[in-house]
N, C-alpha and C. Protein backbone atom coordinates (compact mmCIF):
# COMPACT_ATOMS: atom_id res chain seq x y z
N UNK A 1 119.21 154.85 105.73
CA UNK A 1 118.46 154.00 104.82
C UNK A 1 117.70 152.95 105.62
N UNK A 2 116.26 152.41 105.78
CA UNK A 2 115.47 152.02 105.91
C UNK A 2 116.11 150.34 105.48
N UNK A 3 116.20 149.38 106.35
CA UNK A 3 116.44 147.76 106.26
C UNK A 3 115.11 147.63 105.86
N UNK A 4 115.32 146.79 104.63
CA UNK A 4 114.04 145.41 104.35
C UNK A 4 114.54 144.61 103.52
N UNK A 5 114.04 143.51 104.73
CA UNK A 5 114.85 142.31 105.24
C UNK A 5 114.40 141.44 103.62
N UNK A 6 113.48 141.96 102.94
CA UNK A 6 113.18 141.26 101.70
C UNK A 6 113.49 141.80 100.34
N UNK A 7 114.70 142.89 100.41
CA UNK A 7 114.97 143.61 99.54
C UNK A 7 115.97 142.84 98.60
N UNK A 8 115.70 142.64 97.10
CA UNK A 8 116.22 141.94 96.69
C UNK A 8 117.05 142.89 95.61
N UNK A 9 118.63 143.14 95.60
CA UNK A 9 118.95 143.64 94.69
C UNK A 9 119.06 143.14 93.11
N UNK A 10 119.08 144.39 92.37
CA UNK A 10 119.21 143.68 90.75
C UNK A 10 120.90 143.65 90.24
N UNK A 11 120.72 142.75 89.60
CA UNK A 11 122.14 142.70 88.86
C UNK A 11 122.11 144.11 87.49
N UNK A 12 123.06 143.78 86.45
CA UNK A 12 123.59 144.52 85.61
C UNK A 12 122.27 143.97 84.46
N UNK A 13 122.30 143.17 84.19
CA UNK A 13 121.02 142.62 83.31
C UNK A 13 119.56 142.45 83.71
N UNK A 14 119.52 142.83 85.00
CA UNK A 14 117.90 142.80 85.57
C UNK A 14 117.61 144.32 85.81
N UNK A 15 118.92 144.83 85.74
CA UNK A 15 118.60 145.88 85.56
C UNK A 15 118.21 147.05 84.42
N UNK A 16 119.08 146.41 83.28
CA UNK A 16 119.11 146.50 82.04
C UNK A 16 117.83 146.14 81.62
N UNK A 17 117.49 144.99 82.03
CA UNK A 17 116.13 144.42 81.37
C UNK A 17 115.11 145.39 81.56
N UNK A 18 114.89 146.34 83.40
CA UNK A 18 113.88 146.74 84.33
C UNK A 18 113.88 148.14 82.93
N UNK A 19 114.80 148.19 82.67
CA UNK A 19 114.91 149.38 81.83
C UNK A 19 114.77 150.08 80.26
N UNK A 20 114.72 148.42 79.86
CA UNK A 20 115.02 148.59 78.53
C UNK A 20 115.97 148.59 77.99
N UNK A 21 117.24 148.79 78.53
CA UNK A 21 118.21 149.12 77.90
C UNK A 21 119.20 147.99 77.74
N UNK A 22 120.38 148.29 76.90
CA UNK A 22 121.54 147.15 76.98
C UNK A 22 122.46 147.16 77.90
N UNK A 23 123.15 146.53 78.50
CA UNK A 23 124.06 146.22 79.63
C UNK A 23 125.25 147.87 78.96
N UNK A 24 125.48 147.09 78.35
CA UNK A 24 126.56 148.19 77.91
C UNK A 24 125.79 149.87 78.37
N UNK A 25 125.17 150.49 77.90
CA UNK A 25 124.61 151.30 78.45
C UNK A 25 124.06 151.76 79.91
N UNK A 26 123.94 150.84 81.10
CA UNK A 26 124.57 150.55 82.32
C UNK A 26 125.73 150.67 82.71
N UNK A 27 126.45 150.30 81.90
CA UNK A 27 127.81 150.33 82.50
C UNK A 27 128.65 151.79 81.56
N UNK A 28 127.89 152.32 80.81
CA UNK A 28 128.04 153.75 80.76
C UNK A 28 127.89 154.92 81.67
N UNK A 29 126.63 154.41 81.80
CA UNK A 29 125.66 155.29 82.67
C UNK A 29 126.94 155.12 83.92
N UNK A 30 127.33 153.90 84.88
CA UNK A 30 127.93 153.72 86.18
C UNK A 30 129.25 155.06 85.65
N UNK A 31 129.90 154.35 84.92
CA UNK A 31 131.18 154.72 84.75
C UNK A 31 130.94 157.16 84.54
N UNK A 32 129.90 157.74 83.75
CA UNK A 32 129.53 158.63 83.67
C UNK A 32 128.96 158.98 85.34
N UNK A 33 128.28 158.34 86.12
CA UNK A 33 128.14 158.88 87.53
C UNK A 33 126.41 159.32 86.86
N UNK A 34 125.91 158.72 85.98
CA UNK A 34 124.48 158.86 85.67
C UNK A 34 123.62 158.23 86.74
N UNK A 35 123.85 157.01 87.04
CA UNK A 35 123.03 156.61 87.79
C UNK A 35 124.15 155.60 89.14
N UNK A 36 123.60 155.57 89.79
CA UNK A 36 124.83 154.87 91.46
C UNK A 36 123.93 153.08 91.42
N UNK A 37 125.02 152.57 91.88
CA UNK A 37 124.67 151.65 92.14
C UNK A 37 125.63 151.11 93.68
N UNK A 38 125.83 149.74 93.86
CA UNK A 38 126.49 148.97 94.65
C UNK A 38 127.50 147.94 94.19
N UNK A 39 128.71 148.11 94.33
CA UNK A 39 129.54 147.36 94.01
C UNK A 39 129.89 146.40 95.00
N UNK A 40 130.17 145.28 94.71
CA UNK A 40 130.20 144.40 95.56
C UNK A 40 131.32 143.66 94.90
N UNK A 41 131.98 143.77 95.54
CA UNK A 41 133.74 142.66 94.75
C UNK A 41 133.51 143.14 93.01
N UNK A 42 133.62 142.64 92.29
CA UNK A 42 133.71 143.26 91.00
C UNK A 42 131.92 142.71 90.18
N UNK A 43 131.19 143.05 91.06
CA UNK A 43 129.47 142.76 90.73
C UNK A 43 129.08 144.00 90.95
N UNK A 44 128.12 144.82 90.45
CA UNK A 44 127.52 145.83 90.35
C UNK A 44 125.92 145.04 90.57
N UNK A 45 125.58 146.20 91.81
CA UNK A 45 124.35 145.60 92.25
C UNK A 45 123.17 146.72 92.23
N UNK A 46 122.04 146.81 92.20
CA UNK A 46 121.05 148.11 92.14
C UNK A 46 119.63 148.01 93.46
N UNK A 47 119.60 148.90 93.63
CA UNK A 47 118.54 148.93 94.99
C UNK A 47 117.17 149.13 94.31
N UNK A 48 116.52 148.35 93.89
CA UNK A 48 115.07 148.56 92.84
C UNK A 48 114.43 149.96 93.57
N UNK A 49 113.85 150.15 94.70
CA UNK A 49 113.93 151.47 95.25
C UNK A 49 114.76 152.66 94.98
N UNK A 50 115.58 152.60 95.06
CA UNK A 50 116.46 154.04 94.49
C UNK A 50 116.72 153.52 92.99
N UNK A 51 116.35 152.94 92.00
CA UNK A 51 116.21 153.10 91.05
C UNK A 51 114.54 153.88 90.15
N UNK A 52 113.72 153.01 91.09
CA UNK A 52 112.40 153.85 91.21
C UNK A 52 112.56 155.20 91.45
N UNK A 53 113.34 155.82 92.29
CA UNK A 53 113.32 157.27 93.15
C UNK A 53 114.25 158.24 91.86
N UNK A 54 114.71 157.29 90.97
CA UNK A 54 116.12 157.77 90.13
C UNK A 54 114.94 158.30 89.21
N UNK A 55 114.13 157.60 88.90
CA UNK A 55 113.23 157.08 87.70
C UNK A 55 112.38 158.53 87.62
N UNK A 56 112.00 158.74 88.81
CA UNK A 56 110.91 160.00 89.01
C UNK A 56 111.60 161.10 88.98
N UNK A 57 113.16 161.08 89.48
CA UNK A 57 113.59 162.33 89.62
C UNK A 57 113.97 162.86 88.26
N UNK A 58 114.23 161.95 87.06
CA UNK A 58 114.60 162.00 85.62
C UNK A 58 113.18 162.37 84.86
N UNK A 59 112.00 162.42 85.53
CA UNK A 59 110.88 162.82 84.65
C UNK A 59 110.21 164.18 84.55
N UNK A 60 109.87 164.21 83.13
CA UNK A 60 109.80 165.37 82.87
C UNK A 60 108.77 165.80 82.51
N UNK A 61 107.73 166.97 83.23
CA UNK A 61 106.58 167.08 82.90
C UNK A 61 105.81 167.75 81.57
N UNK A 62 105.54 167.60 80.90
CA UNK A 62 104.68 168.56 79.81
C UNK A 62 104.24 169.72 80.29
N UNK A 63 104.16 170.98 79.49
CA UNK A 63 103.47 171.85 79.91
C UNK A 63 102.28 172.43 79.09
């Protein structure tokens, strides 16, 4: 994984927010293995980058 030194992770609600969704549904998603994050002592943290990379790999094209 690529260091940048200005990478700011998201919490459970910035992430929620980035998404639309409700916290609770985050912490579905973790607990289901839907989407990974970073745990850090009992904080769940998200890499805005591999949430982007999550984002594209979940899309689905029209035909």
């Amino acid at each position: 994984m690529k260091k940048d030194k200005n990478l700011k992770l998201m919490g459970i609600e910035e992430l929620a927010n980035y998404l639309g969704l409700g916290k609770q549904t985050i912490y579905n998603w973790l607990y289901q293995k839907k989407i990974s994050g970073i745990k850090i002592g009992k904080v769940w943290r998200f890499d805005p980058n591999e949430i982007d990379k999550w984002l594209k790999s979940c899309h689905i094209r029209k035909k």
